[in-house]
Protein backbone atom coordinates (compact mmCIF):
# COMPACT_ATOMS: atom_id res chain seq x y z
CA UNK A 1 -89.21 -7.72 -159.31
CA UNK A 2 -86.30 -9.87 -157.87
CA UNK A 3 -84.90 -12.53 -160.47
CA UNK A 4 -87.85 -14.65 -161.04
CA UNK A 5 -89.37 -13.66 -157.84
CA UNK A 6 -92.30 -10.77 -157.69
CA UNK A 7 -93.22 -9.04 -154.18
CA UNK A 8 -95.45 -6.93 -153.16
CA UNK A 9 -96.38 -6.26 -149.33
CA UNK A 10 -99.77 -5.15 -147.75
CA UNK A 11 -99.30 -3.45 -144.30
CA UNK A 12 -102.42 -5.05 -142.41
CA UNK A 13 -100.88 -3.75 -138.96
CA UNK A 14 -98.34 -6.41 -139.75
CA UNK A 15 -96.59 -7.09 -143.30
CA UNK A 16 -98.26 -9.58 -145.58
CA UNK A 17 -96.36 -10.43 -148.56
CA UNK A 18 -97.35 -11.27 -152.09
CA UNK A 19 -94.82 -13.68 -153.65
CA UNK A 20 -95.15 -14.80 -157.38
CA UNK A 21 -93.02 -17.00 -158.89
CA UNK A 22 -93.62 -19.34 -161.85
CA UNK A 23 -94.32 -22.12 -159.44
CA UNK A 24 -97.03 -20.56 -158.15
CA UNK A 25 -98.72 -17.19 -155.87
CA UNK A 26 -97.93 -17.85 -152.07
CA UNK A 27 -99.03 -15.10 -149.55
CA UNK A 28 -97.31 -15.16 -146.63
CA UNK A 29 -99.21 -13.91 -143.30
CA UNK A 30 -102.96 -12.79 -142.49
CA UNK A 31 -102.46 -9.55 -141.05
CA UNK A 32 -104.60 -8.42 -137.67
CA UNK A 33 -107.96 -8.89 -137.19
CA UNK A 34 -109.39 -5.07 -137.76
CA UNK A 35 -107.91 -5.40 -141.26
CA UNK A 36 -109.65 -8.88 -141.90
CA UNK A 37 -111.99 -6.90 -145.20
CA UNK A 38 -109.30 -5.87 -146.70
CA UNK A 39 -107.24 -9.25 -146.52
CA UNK A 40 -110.28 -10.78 -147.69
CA UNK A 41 -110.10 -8.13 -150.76
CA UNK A 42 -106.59 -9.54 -151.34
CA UNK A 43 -106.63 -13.07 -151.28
CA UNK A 44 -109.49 -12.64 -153.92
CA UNK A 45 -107.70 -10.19 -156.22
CA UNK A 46 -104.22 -12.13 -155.95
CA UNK A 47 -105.80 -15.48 -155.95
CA UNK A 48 -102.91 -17.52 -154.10
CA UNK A 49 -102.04 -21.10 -154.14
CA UNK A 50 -101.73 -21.02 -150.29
CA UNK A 51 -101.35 -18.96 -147.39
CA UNK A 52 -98.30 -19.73 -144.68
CA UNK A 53 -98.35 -18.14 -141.44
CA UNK A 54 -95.50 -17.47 -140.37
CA UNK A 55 -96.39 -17.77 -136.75
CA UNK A 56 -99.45 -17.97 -134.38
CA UNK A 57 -99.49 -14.50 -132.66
CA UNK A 58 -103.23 -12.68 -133.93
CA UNK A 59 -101.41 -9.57 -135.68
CA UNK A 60 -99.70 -11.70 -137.87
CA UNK A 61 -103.47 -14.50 -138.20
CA UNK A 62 -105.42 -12.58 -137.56
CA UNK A 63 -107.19 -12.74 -140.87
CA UNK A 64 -106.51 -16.62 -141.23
CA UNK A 65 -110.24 -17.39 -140.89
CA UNK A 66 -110.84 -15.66 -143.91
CA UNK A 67 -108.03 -17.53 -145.78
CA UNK A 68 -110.16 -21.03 -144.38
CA UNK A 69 -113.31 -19.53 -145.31
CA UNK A 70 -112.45 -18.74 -148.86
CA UNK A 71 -110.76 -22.01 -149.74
CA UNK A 72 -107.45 -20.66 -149.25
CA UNK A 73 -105.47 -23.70 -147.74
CA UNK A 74 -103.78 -22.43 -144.40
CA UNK A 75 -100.12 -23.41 -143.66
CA UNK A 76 -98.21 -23.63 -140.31
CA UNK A 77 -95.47 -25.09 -138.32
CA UNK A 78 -96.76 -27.98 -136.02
CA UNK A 79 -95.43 -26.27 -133.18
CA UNK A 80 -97.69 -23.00 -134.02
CA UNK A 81 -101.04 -25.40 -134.57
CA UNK A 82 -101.86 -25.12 -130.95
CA UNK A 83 -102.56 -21.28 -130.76
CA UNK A 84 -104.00 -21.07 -134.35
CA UNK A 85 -106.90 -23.77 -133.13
CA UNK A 86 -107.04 -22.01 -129.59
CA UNK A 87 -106.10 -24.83 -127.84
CA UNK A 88 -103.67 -22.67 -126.15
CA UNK A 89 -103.97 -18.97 -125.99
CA UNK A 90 -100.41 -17.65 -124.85
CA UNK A 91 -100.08 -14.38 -125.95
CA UNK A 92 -96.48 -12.19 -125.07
CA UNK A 93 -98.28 -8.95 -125.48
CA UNK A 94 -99.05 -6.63 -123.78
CA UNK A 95 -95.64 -7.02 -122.31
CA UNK A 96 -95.93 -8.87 -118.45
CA UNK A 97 -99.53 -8.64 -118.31
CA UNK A 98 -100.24 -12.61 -119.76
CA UNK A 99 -103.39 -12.89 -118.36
CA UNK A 100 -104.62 -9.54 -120.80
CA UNK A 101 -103.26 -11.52 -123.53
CA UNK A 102 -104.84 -14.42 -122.60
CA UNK A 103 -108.05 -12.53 -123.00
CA UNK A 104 -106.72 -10.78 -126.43
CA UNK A 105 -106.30 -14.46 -128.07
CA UNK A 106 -109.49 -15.62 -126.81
CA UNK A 107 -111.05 -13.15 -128.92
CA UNK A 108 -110.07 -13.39 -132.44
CA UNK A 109 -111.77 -16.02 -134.28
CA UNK A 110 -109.48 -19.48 -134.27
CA UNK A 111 -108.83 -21.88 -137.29
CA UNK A 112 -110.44 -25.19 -137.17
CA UNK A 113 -108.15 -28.47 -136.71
CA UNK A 114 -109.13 -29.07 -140.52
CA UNK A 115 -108.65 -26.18 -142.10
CA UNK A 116 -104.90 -26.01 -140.55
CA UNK A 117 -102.14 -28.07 -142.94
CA UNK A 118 -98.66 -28.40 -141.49
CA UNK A 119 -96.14 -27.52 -143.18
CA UNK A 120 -91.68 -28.46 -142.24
CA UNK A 121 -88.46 -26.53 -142.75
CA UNK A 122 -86.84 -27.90 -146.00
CA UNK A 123 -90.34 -28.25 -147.91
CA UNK A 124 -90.72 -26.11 -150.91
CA UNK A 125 -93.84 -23.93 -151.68
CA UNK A 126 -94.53 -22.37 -154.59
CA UNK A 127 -91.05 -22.12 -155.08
CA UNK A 128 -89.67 -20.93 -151.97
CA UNK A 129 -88.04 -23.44 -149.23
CA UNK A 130 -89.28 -23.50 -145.77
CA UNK A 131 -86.84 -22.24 -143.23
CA UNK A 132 -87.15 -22.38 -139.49
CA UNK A 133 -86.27 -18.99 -137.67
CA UNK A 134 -87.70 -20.06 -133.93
CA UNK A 135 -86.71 -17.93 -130.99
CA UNK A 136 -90.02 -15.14 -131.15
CA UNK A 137 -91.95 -18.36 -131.08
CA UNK A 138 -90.65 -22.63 -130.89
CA UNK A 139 -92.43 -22.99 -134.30
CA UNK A 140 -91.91 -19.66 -136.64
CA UNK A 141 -91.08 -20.45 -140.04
CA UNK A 142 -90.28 -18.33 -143.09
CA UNK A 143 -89.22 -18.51 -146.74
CA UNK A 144 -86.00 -18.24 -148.67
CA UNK A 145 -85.43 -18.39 -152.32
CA UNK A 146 -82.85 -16.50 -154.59
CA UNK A 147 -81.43 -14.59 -151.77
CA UNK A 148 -84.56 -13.08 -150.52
CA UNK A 149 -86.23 -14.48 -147.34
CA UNK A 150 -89.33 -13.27 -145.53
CA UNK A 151 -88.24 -13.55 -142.36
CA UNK A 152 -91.68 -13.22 -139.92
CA UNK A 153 -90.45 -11.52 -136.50
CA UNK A 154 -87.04 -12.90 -136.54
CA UNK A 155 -86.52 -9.47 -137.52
CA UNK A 156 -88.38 -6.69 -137.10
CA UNK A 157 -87.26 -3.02 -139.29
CA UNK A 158 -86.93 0.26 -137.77
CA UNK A 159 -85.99 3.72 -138.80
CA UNK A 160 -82.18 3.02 -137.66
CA UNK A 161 -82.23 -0.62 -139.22
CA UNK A 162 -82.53 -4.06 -137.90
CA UNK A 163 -84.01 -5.21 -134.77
CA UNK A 164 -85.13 -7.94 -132.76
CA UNK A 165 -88.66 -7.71 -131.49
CA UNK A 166 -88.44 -6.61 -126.84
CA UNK A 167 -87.02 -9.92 -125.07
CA UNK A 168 -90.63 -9.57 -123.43
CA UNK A 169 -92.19 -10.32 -126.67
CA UNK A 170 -89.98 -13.57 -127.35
CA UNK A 171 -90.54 -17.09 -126.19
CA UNK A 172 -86.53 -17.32 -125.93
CA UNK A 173 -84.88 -14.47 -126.86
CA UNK A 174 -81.83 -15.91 -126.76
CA UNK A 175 -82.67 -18.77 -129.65
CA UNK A 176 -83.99 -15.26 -131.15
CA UNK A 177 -80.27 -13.93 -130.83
CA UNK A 178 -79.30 -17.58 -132.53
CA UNK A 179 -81.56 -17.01 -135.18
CA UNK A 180 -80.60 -13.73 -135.69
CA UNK A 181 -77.17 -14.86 -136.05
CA UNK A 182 -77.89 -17.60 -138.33
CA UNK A 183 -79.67 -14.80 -140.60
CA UNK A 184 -76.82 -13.43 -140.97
CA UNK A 185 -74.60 -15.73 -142.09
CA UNK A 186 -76.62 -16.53 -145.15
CA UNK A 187 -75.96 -15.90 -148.46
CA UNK A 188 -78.51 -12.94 -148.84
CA UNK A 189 -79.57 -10.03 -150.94
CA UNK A 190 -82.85 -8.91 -148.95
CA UNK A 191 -84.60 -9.76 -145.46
CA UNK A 192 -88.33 -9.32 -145.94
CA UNK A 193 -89.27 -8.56 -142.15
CA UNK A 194 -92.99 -9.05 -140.24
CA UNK A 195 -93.14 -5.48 -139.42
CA UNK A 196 -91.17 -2.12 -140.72
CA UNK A 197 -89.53 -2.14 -144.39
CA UNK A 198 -87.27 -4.17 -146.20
CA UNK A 199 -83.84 -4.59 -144.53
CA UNK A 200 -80.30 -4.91 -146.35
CA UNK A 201 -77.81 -8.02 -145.66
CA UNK A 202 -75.86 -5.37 -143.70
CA UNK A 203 -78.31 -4.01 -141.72
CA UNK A 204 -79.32 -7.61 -140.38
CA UNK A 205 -75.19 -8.40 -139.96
CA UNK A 206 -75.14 -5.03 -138.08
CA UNK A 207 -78.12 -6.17 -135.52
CA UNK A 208 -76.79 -9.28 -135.29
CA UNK A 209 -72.96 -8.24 -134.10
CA UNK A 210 -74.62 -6.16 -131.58
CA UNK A 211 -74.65 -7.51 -127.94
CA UNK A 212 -78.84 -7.86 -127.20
């Protein structure tokens, strides 16, 4: 429990988190495909408001379909809409071989153009505000509220701290390095990161001084 805030995460390959405030139940990511039965098991036990994707790369929606299908509205930055509907299919990974992850977007299962609601940094859901943290992709968002922000791959943990995710992986790693920065600066208590555990204000101010 954090103030008024609870969160749980579910690693689906990728972290999804559980956020429950007394606004509402928000999860935040869809996890990879392989682990789509056990998001579905999720969304139905935790029975969320919404679901916001914090970006459009498959191990973090993968499991969005199943959000759509069960009446879960989807969120996303209008810059990320593209690759959720598969009208684009640019995928960093695996690392200088595009045309492989061309092929690995093709074949997860896309969202519909109306099952995909757009969603700006400085809205609030469910309690939390909408931040922008682009840099791994134009259009990744995340959430803040009493200190704590989920932070998608603008930071990624690791068993020495804070990282960024391989310049290979970014769509500008230096607007990544920006972002990072920006993180920083902000009045924080805990970073909430799309892969690894939980990461202290210091640990993200440690990353950040670092020359990348």
């Amino acid at each position: 429990m954090i103030s008024a805030v609870n969160v749980s995460v579910q690693r689906l390959y990728a972290n999804v988190y559980l956020l429950s405030t007394p606004q509402g139940r928000l999860v935040v990511d869809a996890g990879a495909l392989p682990y789509a039965a056990r998001y579905a098991g999720v969304l139905r036990a935790f029975r969320p408001d919404a679901v916001l994707l914090t970006h459009a790369h498959v191990d973090h929606a993968g499991g969005a379909w199943v959000a759509a299908r069960l009446g879960v509205p989807v969120l996303a930055h209008p810059l990320e809409r593209p690759g959720l509907t598969g009208a684009v299919h640019d995928l960093p990974y695996p690392a200088g071989r595009p045309a492989l992850g061309r092929l690995i977007s093709q074949a997860h299962r896309k969202l519909g153009a109306h099952q995909l609601t757009d969603i700006h940094p400085g809205e609030a859901l469910a309690g939390w505000q909408v931040v922008h943290l682009p840099g791994h992709t134009a259009g990744q968002i995340g959430v803040f509220r009493d200190g704590v922000l989920v932070a998608g791959d603008a930071v990624v943990g690791g068993p020495d701290g804070a990282h960024l995710p391989r310049a290979a992986y970014n769509a500008d790693h230096a607007q990544a390095l920006r972002t990072l920065r920006r993180m920083a600066a902000m009045d924080l208590r805990a970073v909430l990161p799309g892969h690894g555990a939980a990461l202290t204000p210091g640990q993200v101010r440690a990353r950040a001084v670092r020359d990348d």
